[in-house]
C-alpha atoms as a PDB file:
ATOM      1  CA  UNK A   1     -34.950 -61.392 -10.178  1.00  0.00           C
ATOM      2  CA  UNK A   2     -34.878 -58.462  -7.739  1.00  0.00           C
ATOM      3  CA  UNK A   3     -35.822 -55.047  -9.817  1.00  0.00           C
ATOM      4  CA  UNK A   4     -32.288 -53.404  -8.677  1.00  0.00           C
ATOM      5  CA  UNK A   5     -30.911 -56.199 -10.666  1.00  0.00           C
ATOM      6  CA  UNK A   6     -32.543 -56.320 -13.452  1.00  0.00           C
ATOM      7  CA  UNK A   7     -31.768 -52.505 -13.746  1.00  0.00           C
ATOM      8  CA  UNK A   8     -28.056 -53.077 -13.025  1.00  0.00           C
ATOM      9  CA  UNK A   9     -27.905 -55.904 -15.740  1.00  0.00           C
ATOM     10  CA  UNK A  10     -29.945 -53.285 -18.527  1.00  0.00           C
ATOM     11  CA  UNK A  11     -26.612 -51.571 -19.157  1.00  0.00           C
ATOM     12  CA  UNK A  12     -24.259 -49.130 -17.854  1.00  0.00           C
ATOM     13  CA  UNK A  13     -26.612 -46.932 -15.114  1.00  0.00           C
ATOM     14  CA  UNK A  14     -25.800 -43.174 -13.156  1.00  0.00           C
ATOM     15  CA  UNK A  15     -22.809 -43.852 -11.228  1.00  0.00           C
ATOM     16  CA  UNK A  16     -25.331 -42.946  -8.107  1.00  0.00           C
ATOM     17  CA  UNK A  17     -27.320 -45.821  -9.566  1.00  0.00           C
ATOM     18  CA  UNK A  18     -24.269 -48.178  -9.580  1.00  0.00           C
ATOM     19  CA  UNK A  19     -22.792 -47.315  -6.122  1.00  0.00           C
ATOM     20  CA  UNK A  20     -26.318 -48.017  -4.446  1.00  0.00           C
ATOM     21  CA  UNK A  21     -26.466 -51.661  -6.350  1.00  0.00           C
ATOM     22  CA  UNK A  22     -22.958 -52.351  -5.115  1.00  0.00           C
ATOM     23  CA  UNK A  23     -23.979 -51.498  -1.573  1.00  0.00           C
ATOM     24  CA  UNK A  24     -26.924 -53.789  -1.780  1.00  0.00           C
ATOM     25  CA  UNK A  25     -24.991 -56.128  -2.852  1.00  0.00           C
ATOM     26  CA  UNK A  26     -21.868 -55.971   0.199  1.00  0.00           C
ATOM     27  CA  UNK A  27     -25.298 -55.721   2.642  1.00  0.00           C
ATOM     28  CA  UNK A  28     -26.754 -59.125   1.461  1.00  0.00           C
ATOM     29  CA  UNK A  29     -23.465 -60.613   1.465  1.00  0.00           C
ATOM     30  CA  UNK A  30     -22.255 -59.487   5.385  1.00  0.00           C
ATOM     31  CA  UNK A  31     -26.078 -60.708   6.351  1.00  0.00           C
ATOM     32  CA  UNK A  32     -25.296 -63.824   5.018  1.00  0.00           C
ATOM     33  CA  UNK A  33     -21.698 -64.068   6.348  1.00  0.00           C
ATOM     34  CA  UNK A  34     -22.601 -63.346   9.500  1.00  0.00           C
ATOM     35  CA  UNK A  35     -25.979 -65.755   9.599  1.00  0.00           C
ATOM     36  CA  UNK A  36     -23.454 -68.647   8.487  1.00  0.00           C
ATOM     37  CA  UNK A  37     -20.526 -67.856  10.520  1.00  0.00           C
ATOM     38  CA  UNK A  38     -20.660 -71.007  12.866  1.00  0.00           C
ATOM     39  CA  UNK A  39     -22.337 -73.825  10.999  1.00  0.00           C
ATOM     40  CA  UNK A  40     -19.497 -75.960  10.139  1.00  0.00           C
ATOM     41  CA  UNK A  41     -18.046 -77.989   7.736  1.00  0.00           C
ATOM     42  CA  UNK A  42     -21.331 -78.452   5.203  1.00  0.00           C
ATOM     43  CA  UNK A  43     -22.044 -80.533   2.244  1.00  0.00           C
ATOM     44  CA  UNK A  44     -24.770 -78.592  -0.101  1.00  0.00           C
ATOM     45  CA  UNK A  45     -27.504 -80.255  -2.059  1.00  0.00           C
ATOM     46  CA  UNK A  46     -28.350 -79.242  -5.717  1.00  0.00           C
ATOM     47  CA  UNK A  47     -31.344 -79.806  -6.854  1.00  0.00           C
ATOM     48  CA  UNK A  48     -35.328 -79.346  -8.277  1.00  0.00           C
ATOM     49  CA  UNK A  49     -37.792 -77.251  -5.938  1.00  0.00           C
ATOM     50  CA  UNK A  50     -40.410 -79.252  -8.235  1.00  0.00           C
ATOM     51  CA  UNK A  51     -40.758 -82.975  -6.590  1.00  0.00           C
ATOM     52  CA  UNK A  52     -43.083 -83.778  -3.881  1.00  0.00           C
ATOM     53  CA  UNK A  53     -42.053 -86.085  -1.257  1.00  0.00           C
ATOM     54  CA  UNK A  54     -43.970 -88.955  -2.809  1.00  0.00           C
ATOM     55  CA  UNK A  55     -41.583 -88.820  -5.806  1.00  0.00           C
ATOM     56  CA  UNK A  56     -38.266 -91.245  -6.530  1.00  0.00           C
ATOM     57  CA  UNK A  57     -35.784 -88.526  -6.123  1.00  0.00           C
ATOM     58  CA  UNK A  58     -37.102 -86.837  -3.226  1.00  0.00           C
ATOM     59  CA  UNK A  59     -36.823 -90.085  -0.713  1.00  0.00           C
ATOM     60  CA  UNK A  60     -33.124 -91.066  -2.495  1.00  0.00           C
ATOM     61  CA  UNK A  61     -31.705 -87.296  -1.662  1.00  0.00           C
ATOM     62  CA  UNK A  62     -33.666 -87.127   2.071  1.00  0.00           C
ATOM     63  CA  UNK A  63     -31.906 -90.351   2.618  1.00  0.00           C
ATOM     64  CA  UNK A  64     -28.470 -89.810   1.247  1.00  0.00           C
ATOM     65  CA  UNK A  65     -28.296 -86.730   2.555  1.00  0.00           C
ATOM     66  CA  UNK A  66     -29.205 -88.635   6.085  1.00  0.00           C
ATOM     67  CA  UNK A  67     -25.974 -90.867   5.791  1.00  0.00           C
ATOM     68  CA  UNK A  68     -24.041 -87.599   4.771  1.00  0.00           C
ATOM     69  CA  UNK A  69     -25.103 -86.209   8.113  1.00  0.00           C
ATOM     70  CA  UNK A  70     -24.272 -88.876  10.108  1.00  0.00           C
ATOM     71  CA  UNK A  71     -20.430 -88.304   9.079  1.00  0.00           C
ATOM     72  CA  UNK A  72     -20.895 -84.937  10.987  1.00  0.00           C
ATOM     73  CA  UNK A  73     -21.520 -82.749   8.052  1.00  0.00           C
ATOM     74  CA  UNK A  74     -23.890 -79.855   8.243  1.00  0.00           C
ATOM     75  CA  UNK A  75     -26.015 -80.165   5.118  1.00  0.00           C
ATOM     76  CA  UNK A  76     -27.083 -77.175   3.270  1.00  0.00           C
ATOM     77  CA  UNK A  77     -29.260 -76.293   0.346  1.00  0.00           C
ATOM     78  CA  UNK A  78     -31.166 -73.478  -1.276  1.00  0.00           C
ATOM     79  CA  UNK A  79     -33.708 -73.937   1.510  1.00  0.00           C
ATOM     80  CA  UNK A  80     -36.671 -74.406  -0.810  1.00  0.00           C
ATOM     81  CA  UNK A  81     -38.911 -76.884  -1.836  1.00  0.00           C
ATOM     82  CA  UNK A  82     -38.372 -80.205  -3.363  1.00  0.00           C
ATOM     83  CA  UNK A  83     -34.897 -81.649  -3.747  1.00  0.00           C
ATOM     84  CA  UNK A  84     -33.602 -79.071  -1.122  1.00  0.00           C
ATOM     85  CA  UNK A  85     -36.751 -80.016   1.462  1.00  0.00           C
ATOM     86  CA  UNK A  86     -35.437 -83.343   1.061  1.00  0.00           C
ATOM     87  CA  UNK A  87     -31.781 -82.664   1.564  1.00  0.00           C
ATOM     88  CA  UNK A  88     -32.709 -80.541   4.899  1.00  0.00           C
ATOM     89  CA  UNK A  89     -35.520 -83.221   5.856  1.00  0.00           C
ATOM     90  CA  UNK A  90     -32.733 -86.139   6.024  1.00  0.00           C
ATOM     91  CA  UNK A  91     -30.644 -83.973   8.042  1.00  0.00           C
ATOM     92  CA  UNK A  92     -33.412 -83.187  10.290  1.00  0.00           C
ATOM     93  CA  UNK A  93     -33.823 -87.012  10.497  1.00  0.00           C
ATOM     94  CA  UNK A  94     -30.639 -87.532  12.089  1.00  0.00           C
ATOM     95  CA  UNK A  95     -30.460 -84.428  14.462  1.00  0.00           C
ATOM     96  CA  UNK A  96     -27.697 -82.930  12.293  1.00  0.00           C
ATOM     97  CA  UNK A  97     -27.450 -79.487  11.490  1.00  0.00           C
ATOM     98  CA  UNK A  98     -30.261 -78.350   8.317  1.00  0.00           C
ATOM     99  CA  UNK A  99     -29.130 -74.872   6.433  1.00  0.00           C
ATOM    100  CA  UNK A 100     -31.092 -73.177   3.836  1.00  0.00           C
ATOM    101  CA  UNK A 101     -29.686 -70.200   1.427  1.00  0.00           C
ATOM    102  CA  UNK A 102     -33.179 -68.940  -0.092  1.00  0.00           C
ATOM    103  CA  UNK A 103     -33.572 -67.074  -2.781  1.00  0.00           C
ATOM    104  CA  UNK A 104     -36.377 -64.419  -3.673  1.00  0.00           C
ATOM    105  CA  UNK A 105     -38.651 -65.744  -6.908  1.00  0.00           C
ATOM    106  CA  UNK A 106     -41.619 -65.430  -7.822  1.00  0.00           C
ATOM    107  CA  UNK A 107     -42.317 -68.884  -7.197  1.00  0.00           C
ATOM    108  CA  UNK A 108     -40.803 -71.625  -5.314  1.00  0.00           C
ATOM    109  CA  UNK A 109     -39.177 -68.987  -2.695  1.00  0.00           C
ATOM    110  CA  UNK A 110     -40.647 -70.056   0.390  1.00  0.00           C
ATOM    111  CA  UNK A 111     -38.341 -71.624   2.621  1.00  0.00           C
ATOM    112  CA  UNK A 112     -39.060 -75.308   3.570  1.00  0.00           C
ATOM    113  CA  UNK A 113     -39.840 -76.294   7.343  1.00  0.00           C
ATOM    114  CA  UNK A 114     -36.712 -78.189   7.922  1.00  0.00           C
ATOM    115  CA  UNK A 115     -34.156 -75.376   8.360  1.00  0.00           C
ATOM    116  CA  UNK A 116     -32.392 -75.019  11.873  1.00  0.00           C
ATOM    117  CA  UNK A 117     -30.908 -71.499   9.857  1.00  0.00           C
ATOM    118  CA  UNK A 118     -31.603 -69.850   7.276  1.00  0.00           C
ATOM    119  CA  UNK A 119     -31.256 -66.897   4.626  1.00  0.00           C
ATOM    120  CA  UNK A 120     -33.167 -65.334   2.887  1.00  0.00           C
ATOM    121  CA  UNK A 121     -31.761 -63.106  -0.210  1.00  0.00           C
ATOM    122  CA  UNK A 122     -32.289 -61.239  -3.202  1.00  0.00           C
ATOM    123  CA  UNK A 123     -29.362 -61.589  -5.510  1.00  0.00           C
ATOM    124  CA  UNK A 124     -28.656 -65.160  -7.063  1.00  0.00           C
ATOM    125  CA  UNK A 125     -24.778 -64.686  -7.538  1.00  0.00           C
ATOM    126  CA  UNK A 126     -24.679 -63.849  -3.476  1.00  0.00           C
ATOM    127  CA  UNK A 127     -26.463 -66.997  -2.763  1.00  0.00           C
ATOM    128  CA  UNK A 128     -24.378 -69.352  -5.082  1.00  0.00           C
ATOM    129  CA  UNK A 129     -21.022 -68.088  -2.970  1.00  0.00           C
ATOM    130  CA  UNK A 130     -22.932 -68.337   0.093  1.00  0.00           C
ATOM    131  CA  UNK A 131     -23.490 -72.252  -0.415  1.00  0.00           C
ATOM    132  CA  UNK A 132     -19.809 -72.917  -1.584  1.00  0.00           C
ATOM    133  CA  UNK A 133     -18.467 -70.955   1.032  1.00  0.00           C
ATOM    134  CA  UNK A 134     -18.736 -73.367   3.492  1.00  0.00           C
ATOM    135  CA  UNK A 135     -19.009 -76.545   1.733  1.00  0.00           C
ATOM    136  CA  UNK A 136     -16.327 -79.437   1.606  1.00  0.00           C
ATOM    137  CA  UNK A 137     -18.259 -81.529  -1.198  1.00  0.00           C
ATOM    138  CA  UNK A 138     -21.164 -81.206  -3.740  1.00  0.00           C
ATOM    139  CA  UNK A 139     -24.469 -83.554  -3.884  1.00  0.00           C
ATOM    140  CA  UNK A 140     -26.264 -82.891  -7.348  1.00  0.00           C
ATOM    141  CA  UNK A 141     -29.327 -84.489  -7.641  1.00  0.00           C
ATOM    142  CA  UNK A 142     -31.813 -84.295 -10.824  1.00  0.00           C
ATOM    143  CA  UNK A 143     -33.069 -80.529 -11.580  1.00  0.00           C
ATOM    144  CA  UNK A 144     -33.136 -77.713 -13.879  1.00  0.00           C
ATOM    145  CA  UNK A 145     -31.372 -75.084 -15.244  1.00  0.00           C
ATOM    146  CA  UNK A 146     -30.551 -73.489 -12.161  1.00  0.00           C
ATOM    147  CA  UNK A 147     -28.987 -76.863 -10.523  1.00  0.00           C
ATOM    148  CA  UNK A 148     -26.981 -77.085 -13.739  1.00  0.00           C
ATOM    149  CA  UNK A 149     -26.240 -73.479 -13.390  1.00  0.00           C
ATOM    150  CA  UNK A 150     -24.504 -74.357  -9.746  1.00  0.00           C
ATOM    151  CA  UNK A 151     -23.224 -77.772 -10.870  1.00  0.00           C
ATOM    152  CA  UNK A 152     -21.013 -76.216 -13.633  1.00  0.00           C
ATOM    153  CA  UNK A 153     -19.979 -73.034 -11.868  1.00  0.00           C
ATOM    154  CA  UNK A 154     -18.811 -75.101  -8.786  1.00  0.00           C
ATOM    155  CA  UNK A 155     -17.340 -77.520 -11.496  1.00  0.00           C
ATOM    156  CA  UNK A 156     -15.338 -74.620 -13.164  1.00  0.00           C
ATOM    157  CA  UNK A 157     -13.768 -73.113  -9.791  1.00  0.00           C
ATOM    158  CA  UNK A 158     -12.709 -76.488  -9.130  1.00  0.00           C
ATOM    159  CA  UNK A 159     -11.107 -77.419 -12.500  1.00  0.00           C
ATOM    160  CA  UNK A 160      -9.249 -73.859 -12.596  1.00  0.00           C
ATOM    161  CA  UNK A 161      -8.171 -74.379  -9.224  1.00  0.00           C
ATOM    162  CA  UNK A 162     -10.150 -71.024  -7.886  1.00  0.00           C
ATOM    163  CA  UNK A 163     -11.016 -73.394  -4.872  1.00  0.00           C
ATOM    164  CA  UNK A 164      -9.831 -76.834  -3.620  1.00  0.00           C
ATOM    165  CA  UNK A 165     -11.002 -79.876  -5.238  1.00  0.00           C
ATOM    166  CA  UNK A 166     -13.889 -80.601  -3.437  1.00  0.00           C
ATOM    167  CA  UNK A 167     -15.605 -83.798  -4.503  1.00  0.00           C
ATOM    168  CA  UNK A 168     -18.859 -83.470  -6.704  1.00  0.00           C
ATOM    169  CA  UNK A 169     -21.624 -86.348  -6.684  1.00  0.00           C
ATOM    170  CA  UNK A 170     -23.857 -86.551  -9.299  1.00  0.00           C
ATOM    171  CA  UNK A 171     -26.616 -89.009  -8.593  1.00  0.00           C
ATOM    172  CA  UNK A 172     -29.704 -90.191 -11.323  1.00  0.00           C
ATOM    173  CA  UNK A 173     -27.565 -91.864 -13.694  1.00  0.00           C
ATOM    174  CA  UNK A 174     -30.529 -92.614 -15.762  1.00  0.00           C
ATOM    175  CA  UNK A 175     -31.516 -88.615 -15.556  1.00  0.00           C
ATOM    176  CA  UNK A 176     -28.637 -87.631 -16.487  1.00  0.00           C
ATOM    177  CA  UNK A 177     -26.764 -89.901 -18.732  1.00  0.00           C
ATOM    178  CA  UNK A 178     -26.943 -87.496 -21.552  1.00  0.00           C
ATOM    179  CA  UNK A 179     -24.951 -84.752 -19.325  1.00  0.00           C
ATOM    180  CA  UNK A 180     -22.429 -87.597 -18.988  1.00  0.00           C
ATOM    181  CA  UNK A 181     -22.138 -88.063 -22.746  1.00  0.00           C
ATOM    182  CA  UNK A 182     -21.674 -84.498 -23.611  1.00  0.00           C
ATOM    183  CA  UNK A 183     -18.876 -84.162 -21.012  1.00  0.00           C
ATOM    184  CA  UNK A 184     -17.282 -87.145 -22.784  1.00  0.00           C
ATOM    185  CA  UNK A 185     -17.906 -85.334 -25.905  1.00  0.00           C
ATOM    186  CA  UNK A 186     -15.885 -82.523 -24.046  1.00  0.00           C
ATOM    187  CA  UNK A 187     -13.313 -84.861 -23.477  1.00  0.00           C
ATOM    188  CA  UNK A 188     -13.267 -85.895 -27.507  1.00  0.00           C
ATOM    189  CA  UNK A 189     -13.371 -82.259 -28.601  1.00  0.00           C
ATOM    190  CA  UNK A 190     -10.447 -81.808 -26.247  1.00  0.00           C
ATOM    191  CA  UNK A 191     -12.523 -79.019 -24.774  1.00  0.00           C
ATOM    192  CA  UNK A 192     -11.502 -80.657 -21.374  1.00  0.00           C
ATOM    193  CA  UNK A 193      -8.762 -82.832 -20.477  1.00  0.00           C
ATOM    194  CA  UNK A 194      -9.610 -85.851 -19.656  1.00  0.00           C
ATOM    195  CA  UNK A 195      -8.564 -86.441 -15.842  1.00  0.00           C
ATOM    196  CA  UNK A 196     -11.199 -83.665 -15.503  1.00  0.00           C
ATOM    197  CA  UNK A 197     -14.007 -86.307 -15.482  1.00  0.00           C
ATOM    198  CA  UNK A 198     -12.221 -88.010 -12.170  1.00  0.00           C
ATOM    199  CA  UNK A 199     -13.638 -84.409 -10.587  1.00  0.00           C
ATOM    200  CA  UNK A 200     -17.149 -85.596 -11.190  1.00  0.00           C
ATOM    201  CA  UNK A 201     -18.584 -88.932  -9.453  1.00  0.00           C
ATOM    202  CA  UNK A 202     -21.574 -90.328 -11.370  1.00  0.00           C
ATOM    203  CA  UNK A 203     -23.750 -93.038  -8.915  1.00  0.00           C
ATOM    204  CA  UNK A 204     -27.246 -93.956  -8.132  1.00  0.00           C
ATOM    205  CA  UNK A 205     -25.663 -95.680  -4.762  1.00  0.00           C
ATOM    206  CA  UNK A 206     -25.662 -93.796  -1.703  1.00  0.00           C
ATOM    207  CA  UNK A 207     -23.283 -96.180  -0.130  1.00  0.00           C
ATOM    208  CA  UNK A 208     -21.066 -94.744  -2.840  1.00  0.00           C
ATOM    209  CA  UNK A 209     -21.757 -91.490  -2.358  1.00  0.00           C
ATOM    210  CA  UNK A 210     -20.730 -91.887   1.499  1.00  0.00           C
ATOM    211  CA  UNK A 211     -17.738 -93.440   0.868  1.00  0.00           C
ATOM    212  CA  UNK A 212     -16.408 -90.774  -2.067  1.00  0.00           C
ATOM    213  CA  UNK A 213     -17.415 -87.707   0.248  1.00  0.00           C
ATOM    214  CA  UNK A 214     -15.009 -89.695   3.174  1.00  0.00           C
ATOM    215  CA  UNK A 215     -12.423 -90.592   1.185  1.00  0.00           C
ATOM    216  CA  UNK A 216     -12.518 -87.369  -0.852  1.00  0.00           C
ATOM    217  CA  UNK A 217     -13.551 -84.764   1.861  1.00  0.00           C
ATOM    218  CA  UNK A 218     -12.989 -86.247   5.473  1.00  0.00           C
ATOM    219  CA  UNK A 219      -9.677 -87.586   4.644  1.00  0.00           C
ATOM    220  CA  UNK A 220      -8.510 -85.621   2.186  1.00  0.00           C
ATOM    221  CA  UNK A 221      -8.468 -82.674   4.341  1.00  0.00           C
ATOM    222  CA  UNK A 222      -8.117 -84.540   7.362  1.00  0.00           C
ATOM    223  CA  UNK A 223     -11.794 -82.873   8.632  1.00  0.00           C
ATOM    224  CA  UNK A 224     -11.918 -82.690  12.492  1.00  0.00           C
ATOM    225  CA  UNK A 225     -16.319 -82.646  12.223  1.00  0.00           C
ATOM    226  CA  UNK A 226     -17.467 -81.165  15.399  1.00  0.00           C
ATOM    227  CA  UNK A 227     -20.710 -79.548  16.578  1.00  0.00           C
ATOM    228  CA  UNK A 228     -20.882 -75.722  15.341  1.00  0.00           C
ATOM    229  CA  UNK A 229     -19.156 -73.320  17.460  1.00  0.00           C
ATOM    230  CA  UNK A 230     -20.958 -70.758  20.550  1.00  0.00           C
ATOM    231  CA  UNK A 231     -21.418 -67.832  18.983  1.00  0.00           C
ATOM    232  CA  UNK A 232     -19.344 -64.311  19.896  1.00  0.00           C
ATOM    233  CA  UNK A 233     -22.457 -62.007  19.110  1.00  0.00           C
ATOM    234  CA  UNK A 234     -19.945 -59.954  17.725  1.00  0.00           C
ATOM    235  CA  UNK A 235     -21.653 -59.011  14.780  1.00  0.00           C
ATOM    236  CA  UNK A 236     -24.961 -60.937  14.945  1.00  0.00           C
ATOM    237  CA  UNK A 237     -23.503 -63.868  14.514  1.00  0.00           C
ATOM    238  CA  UNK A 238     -26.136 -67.035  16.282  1.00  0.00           C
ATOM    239  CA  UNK A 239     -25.048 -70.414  16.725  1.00  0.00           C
ATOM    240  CA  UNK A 240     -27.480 -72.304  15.092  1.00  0.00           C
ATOM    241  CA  UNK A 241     -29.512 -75.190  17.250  1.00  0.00           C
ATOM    242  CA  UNK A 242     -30.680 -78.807  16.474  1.00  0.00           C
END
């Protein structure tokens, strides 16, 4: 966590203190605006920084995320290690556009050696609207707390209708069966209604996954994918290249 948040999330600060944050804050959010301008249509990839490439999970999202490419779709992820290598590694396979929306940590913040563009930023909330922002559907593969963290929040703007309904894939149905049954127990407890679990797409099959993200994505919004567009320079903006 950046020290300027950490401070802004102690309590109420000098009103000084505040106004600086909230500047920070608008300054990470044009970079990023203006470093994304013309990538595209994306799909973004949730998932661990912690597998290596010799694991299960890492070779299923590198090649899913390979046939979600080939539809024309810029793929994006956090650009770090792990699950979101992969994701930008089987875009990279197929010449299609590879984004990455890093974050500062600790650990796990260096961005992985597949991005044609990236970000790099400080504030996690920035980052999270940077990777909806341009996305038409959601890959979750098997991770932490901060994958679940994006899951549900992207989950919740769809289901309240604060965005469109952009399909979500879940994929490791083994991983996470027990996510499945407490969203069923959702559905029980009449926490949720129950058409909200046609929202989500369990699947281990990346055929499947193709074919939800087309129906659900390319048709539904009738998506015209085309190459990113030449850049204006207006305001820094950079096409990126492949």
């Amino acid at each position: 966590m950046h020290k300027s948040e950490k401070k802004f999330l102690e309590g109420p600060s000098s009103r000084f203190s505040e106004l600086v944050f909230a500047f920070r804050v608008f300054h990470q959010l044009i970079v990023g605006l203006r470093k994304l301008h013309f990538i595209g249509p994306c799909v973004t990839v949730f998932g661990s920084a912690r597998f290596n490439e010799d694991h299960p999970f890492y070779k299923l999202t590198r090649e899913v995320s390979a046939e979600i490419a080939k539809l024309g779709f810029a793929i994006m992820t956090g650009g770090g290690p792990g699950i979101m290598e992969a994701a930008n590694r089987g875009a990279k396979d197929v010449n299609a556009l590879s984004i990455g929306c890093n974050i500062v940590l600790p650990k796990e913040q260096k961005h992985n050696a597949y991005l044609d563009s990236y970000v790099t930023l400080d504030y996690f909330f920035v980052r999270k609207e940077l990777l909806r922002k341009y996305s038409f559907a959601f890959i979750v593969m098997p991770g932490g707390f901060g994958t679940l963290d994006e899951f549900f929040e992207a989950l919740t703007l769809i289901q309240t209708h604060k965005t469109k309904t952009f399909p979500i894939v879940i994929m490791g149905v083994d991983y996470h069966k027990f996510l499945l049954e407490h969203i069923k127990q959702m559905v029980q407890e009449k926490t949720i209604n129950e058409e909200d679990l046609h929202l989500i797409l369990f699947t281990d099959s990346k055929e499947e996954a193709v074919q939800h993200i087309k129906k659900h994505s390319i048709d539904a919004f009738n998506l015209k994918l085309k190459k990113a567009k030449r850049a204006m320079w207006l305001l820094g903006e950079k096409k990126p290249t492949t």
